[in-house]
Protein backbone atom coordinates (compact mmCIF):
# COMPACT_ATOMS: atom_id res chain seq x y z
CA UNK A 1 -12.70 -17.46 36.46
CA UNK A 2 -11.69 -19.35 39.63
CA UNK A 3 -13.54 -21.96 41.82
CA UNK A 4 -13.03 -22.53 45.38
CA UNK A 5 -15.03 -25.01 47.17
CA UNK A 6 -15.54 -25.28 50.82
CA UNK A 7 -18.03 -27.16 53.20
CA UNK A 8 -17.03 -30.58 53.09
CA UNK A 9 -16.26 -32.85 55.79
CA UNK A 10 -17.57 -35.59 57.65
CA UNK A 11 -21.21 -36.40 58.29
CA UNK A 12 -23.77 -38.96 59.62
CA UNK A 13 -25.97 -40.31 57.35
CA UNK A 14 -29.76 -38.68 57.73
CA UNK A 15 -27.67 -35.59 58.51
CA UNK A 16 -27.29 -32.41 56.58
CA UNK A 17 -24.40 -30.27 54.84
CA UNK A 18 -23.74 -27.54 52.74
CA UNK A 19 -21.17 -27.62 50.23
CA UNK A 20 -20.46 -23.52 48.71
CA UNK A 21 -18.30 -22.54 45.57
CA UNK A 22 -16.96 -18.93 45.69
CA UNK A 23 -16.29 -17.63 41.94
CA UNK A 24 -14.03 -14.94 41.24
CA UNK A 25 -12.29 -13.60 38.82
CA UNK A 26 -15.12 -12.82 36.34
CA UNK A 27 -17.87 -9.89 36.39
CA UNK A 28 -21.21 -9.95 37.43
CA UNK A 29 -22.81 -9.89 34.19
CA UNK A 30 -20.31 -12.69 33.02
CA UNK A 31 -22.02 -14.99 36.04
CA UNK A 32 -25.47 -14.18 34.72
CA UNK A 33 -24.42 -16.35 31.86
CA UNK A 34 -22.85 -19.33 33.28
CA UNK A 35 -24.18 -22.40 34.14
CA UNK A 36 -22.62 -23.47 37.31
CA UNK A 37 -22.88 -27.33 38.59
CA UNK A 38 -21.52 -30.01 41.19
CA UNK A 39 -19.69 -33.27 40.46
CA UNK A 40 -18.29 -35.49 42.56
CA UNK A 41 -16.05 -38.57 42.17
CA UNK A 42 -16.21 -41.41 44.65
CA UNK A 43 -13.70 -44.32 44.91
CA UNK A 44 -12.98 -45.67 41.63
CA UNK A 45 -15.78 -44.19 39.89
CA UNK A 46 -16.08 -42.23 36.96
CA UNK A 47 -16.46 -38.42 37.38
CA UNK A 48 -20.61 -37.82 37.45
CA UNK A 49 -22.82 -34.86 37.50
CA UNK A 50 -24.73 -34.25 40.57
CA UNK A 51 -26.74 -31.14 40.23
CA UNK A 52 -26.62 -28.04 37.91
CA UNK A 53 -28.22 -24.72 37.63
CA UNK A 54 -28.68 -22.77 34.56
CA UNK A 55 -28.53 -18.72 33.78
CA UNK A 56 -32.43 -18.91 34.43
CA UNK A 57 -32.44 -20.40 37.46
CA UNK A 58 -33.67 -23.99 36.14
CA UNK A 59 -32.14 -26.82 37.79
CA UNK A 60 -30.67 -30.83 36.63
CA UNK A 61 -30.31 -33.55 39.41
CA UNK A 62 -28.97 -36.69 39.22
CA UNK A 63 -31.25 -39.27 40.20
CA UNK A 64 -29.35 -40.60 42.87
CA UNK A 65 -29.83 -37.46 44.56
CA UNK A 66 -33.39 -35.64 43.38
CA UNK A 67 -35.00 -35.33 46.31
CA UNK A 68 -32.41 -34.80 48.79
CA UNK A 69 -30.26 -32.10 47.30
CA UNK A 70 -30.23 -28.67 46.18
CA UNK A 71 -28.40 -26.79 44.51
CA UNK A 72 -28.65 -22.80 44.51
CA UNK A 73 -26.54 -19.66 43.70
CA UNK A 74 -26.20 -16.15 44.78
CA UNK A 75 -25.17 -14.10 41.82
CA UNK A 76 -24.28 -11.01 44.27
CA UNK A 77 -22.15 -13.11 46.20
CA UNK A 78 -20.86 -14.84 43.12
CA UNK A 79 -21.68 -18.34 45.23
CA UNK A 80 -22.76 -21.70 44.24
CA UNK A 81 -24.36 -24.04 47.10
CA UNK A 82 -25.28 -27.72 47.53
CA UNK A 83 -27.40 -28.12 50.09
CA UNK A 84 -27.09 -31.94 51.02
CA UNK A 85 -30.15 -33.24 53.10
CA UNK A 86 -29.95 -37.23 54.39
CA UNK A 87 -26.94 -37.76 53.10
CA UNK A 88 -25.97 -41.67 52.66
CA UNK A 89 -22.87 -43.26 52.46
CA UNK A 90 -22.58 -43.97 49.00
CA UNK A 91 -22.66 -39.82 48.81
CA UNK A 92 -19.16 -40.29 50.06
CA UNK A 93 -17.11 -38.82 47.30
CA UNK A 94 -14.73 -35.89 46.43
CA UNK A 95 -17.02 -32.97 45.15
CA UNK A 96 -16.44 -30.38 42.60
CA UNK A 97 -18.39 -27.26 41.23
CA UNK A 98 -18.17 -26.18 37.56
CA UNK A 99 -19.07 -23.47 35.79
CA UNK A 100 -19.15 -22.65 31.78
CA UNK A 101 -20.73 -20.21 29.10
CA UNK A 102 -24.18 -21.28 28.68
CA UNK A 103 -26.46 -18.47 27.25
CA UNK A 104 -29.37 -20.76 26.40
CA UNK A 105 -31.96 -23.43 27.71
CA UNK A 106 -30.45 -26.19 25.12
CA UNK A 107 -26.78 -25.14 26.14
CA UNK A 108 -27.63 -26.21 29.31
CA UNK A 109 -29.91 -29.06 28.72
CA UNK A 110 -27.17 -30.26 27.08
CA UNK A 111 -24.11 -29.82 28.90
CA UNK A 112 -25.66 -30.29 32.81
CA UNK A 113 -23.70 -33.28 33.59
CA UNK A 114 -21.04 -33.66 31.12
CA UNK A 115 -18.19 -32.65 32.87
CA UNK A 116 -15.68 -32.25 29.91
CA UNK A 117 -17.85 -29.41 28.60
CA UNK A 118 -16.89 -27.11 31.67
CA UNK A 119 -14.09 -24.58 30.62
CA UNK A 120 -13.65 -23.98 34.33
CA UNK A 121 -13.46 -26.33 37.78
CA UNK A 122 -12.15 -26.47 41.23
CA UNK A 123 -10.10 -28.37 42.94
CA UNK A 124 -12.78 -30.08 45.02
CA UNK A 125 -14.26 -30.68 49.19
CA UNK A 126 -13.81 -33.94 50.37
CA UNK A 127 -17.57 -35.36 52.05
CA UNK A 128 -17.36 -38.47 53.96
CA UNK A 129 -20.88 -39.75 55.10
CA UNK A 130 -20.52 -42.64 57.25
């Protein structure tokens, strides 16, 4: 399975962007069973979760962000989005999308945000809010 992210780029704060994550290289039913999530690293941070969505549709949000992002997926396209709504500047970061195995509710309860747990990653979409 690859990742490829696109959408980033530079925004004003209070404005909106889309980040999407194109997956390919797997099968449709091997989507169905994948969590798929966004990270992002900013300046000399640690690597942190940011939003995830499970097999089932249920969603994780970091709570920097609940309330002003969302994250959805397309299983015929094979596409992960994160919609970003007011973005501030301390959203400025390098962001990633993720995606693993997860056939359960406690698989994904449990691995949301921890990216180490992800067998699979992309290389990231820069977003500058300023």
């Amino acid at each position: 399975v690859q990742l490829v992210e696109s959408g980033g780029g530079s925004v004003q704060a209070g404005g909106s962007l889309r980040l999407s994550c194109l997956a390919f290289g797997g099968t449709y039913s091997t989507y169905r069973t994948y969590c798929m999530a966004w990270f992002r690293q900013r300046p000399g941070k640690e690597r942190e979760g940011v939003a995830a969505i499970g097999m089932d549709g249920r969603t994780r949000y970091a709570d920097s962000v609940a309330g002003r992002f969302t994250i959805s997926k397309d299983d015929a396209e094979n596409t992960l989005y994160l919609q970003m709504n007011k973005p501030k500047p301390e959203d400025t970061a390098m962001y990633y999308c993720a995606a693993d195995f997860c056939p359960s509710t406690r698989d994904f309860a449990t691995k949301w945000n921890r990216a180490r747990t992800y067998s699979y990653r992309g290389q990231g979409t820069q977003v500058t809010v300023s």
